[in-house]
C-alpha atoms as a PDB file:
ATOM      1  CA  UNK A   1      49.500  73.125 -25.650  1.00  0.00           C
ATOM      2  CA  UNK A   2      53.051  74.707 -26.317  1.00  0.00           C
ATOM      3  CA  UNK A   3      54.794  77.972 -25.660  1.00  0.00           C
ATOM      4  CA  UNK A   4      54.633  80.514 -28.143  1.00  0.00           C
ATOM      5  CA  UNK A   5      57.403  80.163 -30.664  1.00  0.00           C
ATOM      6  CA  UNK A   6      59.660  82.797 -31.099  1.00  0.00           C
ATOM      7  CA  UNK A   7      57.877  84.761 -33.935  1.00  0.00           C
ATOM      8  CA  UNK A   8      54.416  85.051 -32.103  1.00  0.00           C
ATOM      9  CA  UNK A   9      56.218  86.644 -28.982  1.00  0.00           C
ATOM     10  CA  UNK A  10      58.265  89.123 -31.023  1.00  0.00           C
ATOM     11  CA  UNK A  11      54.783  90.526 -32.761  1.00  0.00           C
ATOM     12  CA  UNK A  12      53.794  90.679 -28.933  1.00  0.00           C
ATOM     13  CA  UNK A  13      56.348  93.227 -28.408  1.00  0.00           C
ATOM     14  CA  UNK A  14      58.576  93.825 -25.465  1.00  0.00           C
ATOM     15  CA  UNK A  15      61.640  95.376 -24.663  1.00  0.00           C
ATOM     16  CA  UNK A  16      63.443  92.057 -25.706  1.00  0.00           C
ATOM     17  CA  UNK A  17      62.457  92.844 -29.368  1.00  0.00           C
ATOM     18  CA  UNK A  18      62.408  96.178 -29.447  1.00  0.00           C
ATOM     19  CA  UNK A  19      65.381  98.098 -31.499  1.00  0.00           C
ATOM     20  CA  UNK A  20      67.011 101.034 -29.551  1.00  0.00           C
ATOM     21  CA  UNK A  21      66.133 103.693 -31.116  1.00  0.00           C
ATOM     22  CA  UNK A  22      66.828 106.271 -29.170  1.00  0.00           C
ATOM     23  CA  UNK A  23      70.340 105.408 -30.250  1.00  0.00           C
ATOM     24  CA  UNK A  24      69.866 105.845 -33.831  1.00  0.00           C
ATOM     25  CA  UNK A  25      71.070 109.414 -34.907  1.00  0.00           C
ATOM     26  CA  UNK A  26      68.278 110.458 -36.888  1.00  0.00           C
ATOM     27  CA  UNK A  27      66.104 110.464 -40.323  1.00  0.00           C
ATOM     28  CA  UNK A  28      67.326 110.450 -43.093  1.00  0.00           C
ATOM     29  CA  UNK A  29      66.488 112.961 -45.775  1.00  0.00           C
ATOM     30  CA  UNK A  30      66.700 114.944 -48.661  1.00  0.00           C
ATOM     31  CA  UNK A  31      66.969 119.563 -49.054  1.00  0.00           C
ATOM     32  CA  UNK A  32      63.934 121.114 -50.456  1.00  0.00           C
ATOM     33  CA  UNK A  33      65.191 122.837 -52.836  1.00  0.00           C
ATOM     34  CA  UNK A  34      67.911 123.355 -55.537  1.00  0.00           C
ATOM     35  CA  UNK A  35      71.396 123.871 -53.935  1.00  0.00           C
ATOM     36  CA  UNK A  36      75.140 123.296 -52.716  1.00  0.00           C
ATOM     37  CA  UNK A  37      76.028 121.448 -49.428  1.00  0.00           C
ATOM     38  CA  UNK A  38      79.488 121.444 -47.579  1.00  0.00           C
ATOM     39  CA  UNK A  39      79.997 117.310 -45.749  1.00  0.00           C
ATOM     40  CA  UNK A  40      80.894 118.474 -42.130  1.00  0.00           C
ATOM     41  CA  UNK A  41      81.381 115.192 -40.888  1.00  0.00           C
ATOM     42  CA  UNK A  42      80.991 111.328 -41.455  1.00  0.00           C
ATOM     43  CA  UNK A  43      79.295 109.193 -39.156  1.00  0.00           C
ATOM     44  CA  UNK A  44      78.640 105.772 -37.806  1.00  0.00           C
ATOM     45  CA  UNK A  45      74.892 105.226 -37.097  1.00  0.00           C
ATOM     46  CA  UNK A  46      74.496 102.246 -35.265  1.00  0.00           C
ATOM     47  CA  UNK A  47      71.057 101.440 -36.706  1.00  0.00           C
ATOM     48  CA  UNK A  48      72.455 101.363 -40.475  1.00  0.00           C
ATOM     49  CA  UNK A  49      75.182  99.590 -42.290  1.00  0.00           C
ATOM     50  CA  UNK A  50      76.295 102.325 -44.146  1.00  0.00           C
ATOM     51  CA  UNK A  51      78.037 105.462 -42.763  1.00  0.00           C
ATOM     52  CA  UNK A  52      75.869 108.648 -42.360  1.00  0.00           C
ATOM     53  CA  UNK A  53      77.450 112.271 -43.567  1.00  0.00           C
ATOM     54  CA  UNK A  54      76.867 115.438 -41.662  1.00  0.00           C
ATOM     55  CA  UNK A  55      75.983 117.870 -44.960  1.00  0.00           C
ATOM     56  CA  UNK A  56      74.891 121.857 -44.071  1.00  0.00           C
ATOM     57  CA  UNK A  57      73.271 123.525 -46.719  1.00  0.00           C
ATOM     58  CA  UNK A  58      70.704 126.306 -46.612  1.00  0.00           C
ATOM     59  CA  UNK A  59      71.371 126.876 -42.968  1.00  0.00           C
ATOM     60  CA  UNK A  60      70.908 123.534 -41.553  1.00  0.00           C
ATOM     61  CA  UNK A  61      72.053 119.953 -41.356  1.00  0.00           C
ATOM     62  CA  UNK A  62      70.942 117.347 -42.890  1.00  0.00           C
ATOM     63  CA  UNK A  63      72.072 113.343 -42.762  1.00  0.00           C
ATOM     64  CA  UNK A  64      72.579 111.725 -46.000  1.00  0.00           C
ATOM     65  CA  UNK A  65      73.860 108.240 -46.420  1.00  0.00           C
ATOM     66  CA  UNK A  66      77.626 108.225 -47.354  1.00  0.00           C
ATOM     67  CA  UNK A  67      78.810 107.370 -50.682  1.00  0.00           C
ATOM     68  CA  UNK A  68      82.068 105.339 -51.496  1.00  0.00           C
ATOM     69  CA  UNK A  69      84.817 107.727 -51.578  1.00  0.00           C
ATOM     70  CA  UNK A  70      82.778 110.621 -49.929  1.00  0.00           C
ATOM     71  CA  UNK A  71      84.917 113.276 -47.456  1.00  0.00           C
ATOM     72  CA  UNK A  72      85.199 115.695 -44.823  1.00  0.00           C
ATOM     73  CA  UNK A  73      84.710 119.101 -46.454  1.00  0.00           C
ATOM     74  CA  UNK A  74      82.837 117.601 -50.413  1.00  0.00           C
ATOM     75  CA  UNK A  75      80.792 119.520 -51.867  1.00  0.00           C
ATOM     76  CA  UNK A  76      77.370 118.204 -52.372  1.00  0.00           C
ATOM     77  CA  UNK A  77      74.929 119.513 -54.910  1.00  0.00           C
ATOM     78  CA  UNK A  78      71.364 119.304 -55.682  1.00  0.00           C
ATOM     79  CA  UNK A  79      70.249 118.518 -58.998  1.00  0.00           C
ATOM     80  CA  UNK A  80      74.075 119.365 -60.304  1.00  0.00           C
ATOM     81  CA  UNK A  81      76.363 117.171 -62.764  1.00  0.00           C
ATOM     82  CA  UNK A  82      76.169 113.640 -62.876  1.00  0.00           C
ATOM     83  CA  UNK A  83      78.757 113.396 -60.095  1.00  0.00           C
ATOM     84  CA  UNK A  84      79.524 110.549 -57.407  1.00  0.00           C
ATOM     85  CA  UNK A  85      77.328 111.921 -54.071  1.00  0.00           C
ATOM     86  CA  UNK A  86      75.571 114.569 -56.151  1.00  0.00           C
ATOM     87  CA  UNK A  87      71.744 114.130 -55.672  1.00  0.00           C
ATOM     88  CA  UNK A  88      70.038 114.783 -58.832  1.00  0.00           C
ATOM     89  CA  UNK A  89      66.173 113.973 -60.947  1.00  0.00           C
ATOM     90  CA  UNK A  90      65.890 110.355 -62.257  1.00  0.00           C
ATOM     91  CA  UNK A  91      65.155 111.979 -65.686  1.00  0.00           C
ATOM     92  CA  UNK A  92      68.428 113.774 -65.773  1.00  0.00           C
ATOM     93  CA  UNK A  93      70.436 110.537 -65.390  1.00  0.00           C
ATOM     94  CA  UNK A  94      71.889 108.806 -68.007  1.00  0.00           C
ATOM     95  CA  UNK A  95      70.863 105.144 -68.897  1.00  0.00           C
ATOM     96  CA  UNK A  96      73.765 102.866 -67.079  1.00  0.00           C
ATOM     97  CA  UNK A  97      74.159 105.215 -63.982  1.00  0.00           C
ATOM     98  CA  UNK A  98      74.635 103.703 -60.547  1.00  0.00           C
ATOM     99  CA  UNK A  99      72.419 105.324 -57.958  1.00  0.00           C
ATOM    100  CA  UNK A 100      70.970 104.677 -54.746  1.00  0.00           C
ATOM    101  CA  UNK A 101      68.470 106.614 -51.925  1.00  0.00           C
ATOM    102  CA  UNK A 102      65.950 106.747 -54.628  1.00  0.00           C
ATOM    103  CA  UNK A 103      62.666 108.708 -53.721  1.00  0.00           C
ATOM    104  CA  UNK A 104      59.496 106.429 -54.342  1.00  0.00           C
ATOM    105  CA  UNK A 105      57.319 109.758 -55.501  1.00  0.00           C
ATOM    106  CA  UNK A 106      58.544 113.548 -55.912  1.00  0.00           C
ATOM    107  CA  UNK A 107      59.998 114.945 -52.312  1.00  0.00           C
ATOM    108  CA  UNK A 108      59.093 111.649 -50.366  1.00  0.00           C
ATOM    109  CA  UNK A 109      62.910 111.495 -49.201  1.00  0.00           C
ATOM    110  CA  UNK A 110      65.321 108.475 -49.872  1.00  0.00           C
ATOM    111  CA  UNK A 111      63.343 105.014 -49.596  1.00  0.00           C
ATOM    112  CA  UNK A 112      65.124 102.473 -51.487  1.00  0.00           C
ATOM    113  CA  UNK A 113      68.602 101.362 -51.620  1.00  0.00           C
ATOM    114  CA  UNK A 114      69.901 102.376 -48.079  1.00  0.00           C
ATOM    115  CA  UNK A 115      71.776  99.796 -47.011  1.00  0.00           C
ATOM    116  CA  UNK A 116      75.621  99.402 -47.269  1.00  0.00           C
ATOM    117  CA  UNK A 117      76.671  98.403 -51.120  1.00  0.00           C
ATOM    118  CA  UNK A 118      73.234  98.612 -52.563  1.00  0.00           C
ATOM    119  CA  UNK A 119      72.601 100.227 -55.538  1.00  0.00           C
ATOM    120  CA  UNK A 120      70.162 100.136 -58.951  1.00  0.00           C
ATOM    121  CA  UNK A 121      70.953 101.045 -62.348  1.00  0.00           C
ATOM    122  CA  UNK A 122      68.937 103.479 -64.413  1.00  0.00           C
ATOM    123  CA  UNK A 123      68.264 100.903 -67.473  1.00  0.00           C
ATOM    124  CA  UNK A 124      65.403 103.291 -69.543  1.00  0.00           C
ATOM    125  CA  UNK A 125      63.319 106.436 -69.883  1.00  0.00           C
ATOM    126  CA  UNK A 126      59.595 106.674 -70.959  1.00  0.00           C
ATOM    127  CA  UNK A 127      58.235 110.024 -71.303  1.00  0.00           C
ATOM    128  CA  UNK A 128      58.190 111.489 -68.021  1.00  0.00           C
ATOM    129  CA  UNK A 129      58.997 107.802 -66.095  1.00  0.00           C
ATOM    130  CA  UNK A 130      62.237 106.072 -65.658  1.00  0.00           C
ATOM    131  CA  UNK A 131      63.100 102.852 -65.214  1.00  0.00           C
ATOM    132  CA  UNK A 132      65.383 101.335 -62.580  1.00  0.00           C
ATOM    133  CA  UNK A 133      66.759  97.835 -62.386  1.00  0.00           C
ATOM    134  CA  UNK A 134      67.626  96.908 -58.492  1.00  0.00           C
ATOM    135  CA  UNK A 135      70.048  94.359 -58.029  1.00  0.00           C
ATOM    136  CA  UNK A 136      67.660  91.592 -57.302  1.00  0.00           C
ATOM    137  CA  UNK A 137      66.891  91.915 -61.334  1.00  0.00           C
ATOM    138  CA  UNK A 138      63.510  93.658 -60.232  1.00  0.00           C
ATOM    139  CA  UNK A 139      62.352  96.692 -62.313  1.00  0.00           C
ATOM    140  CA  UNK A 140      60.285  99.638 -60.819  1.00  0.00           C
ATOM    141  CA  UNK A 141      59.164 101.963 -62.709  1.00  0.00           C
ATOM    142  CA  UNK A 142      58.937 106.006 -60.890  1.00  0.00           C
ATOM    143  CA  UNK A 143      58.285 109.787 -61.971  1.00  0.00           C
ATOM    144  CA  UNK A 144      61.242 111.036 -63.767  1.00  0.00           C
ATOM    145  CA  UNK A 145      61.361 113.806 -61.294  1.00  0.00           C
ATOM    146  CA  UNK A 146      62.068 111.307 -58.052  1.00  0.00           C
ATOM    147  CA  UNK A 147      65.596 112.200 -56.666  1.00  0.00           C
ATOM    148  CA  UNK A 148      68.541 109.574 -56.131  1.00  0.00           C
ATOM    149  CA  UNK A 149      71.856 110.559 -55.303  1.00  0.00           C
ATOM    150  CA  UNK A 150      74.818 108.977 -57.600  1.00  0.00           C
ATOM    151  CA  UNK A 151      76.949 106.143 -56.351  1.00  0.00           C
ATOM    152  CA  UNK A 152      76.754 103.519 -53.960  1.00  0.00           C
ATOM    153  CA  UNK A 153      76.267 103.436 -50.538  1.00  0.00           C
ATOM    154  CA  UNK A 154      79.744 103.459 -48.349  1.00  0.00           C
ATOM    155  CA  UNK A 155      80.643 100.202 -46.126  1.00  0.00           C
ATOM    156  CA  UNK A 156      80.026  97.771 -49.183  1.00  0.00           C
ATOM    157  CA  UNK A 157      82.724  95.309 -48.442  1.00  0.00           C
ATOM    158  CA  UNK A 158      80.987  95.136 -44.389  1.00  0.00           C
ATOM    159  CA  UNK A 159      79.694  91.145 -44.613  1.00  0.00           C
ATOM    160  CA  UNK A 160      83.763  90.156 -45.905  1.00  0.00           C
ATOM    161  CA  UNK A 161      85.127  90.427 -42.497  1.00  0.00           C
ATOM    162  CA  UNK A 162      84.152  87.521 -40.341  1.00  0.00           C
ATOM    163  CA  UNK A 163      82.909  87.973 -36.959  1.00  0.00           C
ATOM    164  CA  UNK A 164      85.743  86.051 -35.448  1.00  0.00           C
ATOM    165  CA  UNK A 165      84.701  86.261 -31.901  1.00  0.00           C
ATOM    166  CA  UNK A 166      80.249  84.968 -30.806  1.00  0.00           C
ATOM    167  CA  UNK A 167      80.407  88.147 -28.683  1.00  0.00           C
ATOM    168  CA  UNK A 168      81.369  90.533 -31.443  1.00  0.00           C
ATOM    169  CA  UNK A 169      78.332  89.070 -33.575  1.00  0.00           C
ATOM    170  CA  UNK A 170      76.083  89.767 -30.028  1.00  0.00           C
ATOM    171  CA  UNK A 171      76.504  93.005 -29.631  1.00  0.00           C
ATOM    172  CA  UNK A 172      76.508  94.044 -33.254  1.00  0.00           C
ATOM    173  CA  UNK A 173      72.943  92.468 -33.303  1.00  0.00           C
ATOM    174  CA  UNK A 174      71.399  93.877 -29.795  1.00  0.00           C
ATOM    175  CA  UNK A 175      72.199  97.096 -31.076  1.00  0.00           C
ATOM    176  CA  UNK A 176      69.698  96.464 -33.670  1.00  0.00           C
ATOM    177  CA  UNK A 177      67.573  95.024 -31.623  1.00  0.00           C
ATOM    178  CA  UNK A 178      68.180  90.957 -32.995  1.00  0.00           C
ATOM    179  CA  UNK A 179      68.165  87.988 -31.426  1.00  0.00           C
ATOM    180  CA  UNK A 180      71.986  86.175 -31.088  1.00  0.00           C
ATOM    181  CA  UNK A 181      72.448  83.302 -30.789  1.00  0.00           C
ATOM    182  CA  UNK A 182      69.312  81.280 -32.743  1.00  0.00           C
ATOM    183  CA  UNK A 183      68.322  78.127 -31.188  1.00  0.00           C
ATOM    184  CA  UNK A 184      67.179  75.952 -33.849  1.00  0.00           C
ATOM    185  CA  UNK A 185      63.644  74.421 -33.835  1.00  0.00           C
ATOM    186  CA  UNK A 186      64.312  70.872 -33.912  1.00  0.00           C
ATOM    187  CA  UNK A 187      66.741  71.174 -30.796  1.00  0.00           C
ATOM    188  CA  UNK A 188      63.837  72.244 -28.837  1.00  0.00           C
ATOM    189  CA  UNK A 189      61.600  70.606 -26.382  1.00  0.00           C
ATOM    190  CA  UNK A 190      58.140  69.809 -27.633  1.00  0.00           C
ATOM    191  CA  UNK A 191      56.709  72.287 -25.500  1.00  0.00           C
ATOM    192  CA  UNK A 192      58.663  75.095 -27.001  1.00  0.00           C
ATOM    193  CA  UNK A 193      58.483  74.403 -30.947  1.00  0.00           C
ATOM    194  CA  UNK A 194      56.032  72.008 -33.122  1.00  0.00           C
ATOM    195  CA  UNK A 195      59.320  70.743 -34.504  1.00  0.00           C
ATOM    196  CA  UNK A 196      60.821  69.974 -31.065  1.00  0.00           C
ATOM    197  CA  UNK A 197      61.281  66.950 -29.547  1.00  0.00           C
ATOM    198  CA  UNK A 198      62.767  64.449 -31.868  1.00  0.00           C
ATOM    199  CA  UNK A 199      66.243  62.688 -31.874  1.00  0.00           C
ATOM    200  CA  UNK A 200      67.364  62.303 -35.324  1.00  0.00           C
ATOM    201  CA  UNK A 201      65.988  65.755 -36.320  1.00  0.00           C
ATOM    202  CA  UNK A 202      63.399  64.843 -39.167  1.00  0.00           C
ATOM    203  CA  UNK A 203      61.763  68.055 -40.069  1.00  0.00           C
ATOM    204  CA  UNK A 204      58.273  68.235 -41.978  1.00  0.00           C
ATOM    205  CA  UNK A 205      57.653  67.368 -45.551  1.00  0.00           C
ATOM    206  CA  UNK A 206      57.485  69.963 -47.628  1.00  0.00           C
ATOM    207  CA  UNK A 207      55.451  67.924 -50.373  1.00  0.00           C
ATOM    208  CA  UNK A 208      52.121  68.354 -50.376  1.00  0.00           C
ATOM    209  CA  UNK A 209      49.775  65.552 -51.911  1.00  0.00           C
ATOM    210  CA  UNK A 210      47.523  66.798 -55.420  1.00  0.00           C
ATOM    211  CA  UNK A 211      44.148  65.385 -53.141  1.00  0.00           C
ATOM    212  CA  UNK A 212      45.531  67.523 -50.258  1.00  0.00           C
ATOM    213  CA  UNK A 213      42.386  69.441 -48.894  1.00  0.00           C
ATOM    214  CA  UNK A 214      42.257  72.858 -49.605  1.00  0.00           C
ATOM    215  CA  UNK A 215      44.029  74.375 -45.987  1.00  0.00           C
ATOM    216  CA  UNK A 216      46.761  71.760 -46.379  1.00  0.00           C
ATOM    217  CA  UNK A 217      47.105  72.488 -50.095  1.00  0.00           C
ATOM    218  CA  UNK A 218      50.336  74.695 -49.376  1.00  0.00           C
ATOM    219  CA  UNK A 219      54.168  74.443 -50.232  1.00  0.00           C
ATOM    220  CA  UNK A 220      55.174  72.230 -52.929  1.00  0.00           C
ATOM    221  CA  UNK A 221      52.330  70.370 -54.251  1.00  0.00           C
ATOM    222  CA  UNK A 222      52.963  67.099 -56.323  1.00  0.00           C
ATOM    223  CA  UNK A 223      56.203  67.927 -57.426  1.00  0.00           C
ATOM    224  CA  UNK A 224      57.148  65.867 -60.495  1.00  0.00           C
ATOM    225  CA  UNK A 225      61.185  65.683 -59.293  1.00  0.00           C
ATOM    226  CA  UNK A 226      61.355  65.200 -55.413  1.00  0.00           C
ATOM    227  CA  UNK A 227      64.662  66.400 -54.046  1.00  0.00           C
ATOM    228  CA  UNK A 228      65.764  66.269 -50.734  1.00  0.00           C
ATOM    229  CA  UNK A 229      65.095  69.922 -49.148  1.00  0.00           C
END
């Protein structure tokens, strides 16, 4: 028998595979309340794409992710006018709005749209639900009184500037916790990949037979148009 691939030994766990987060500067979340906060700094958070602002209000500090165009010393308000970093109720959004760090229920914090140049678009209202369209083209459908703040998410244009230099791309990823650089499967040994041990590369059909039994029945089965994969 083989080594463990890759996959299996990362749901083992280890140090190898395990993000620093100790690094990370800290949760991400929403005020309680109904109010005006003052952005006292912006931040780079190693464990996110986007930048992270510093925002006091009600006698504390909070970290919010950082819209585009967001400053030193903006005001940020809660449930305020439709305004670009202003975090306000799905149901007082107008239809077309651009928003992000939407709450999945009422005062469960930011969950989706996080990451750097994200965004959905409030496409329809229901009563007391709202609709939102996510880039992907996928519609969810959430209580008109989840939060989202208006915008998008700063550090969109991140994944245009090329790596240039393998070490730049390493550390980048060990920060996170990723594995750099990927060995490919079929330049492996046949001890250390099913797919291993072969010179001219030839990786497993992906076309499955109709009389396949049912545990091999998996992938694409019969296709009518067979295309090289």
């Amino acid at each position: 028998m083989g080594k463990r691939i890759i996959a299996r030994a990362r749901g083992k766990g280890g140090p190898r595979y395990r993000a620093p987060s100790h690094r990370y500067l800290g949760k991400i979340e929403y005020y309680d309340g109904v109010g005006e906060g003052v952005v006292k700094d912006i931040l780079h958070d190693p464990g996110r794409s986007s930048l992270v602002m510093l925002v006091k209000i009600g006698g504390k500090e909070i970290l919010q992710i950082a819209p585009e165009g967001a400053y030193v010393g903006q005001v940020i308000k809660y449930d305020g006018e439709i305004a670009t970093g202003n975090v306000v109720e799905l149901g007082k959004i107008p239809e077309g709005t651009k928003v992000f760090g939407i709450e999945s229920y009422p005062g469960s914090g930011p969950k989706y749209c996080r990451a750097a140049g994200s965004f959905a678009i409030v496409v329809g209202k229901s009563g007391n639900k709202v609709t939102v369209q996510f880039s992907s083209g996928e519609q969810k459908v959430l209580d008109a009184r989840c939060r989202a703040t208006i915008g998008i998410p700063s550090n969109a244009g991140r994944i245009e500037k090329p790596w240039v230099k393998a070490g730049k791309k390493y550390i980048a990823l060990h920060a996170r916790g990723k594995l750099f650089p990927r060995t490919a499967a079929v330049v492996m040994n046949p001890v250390d990949h099913p797919w291993g041990g072969k010179r001219k590369r030839p990786r497993p059909s992906k076309f499955v037979s109709r009389r396949a039994p049912p545990g091999a029945k998996v992938g694409s089965i019969s296709p009518k148009q067979k295309k090289k994969m």
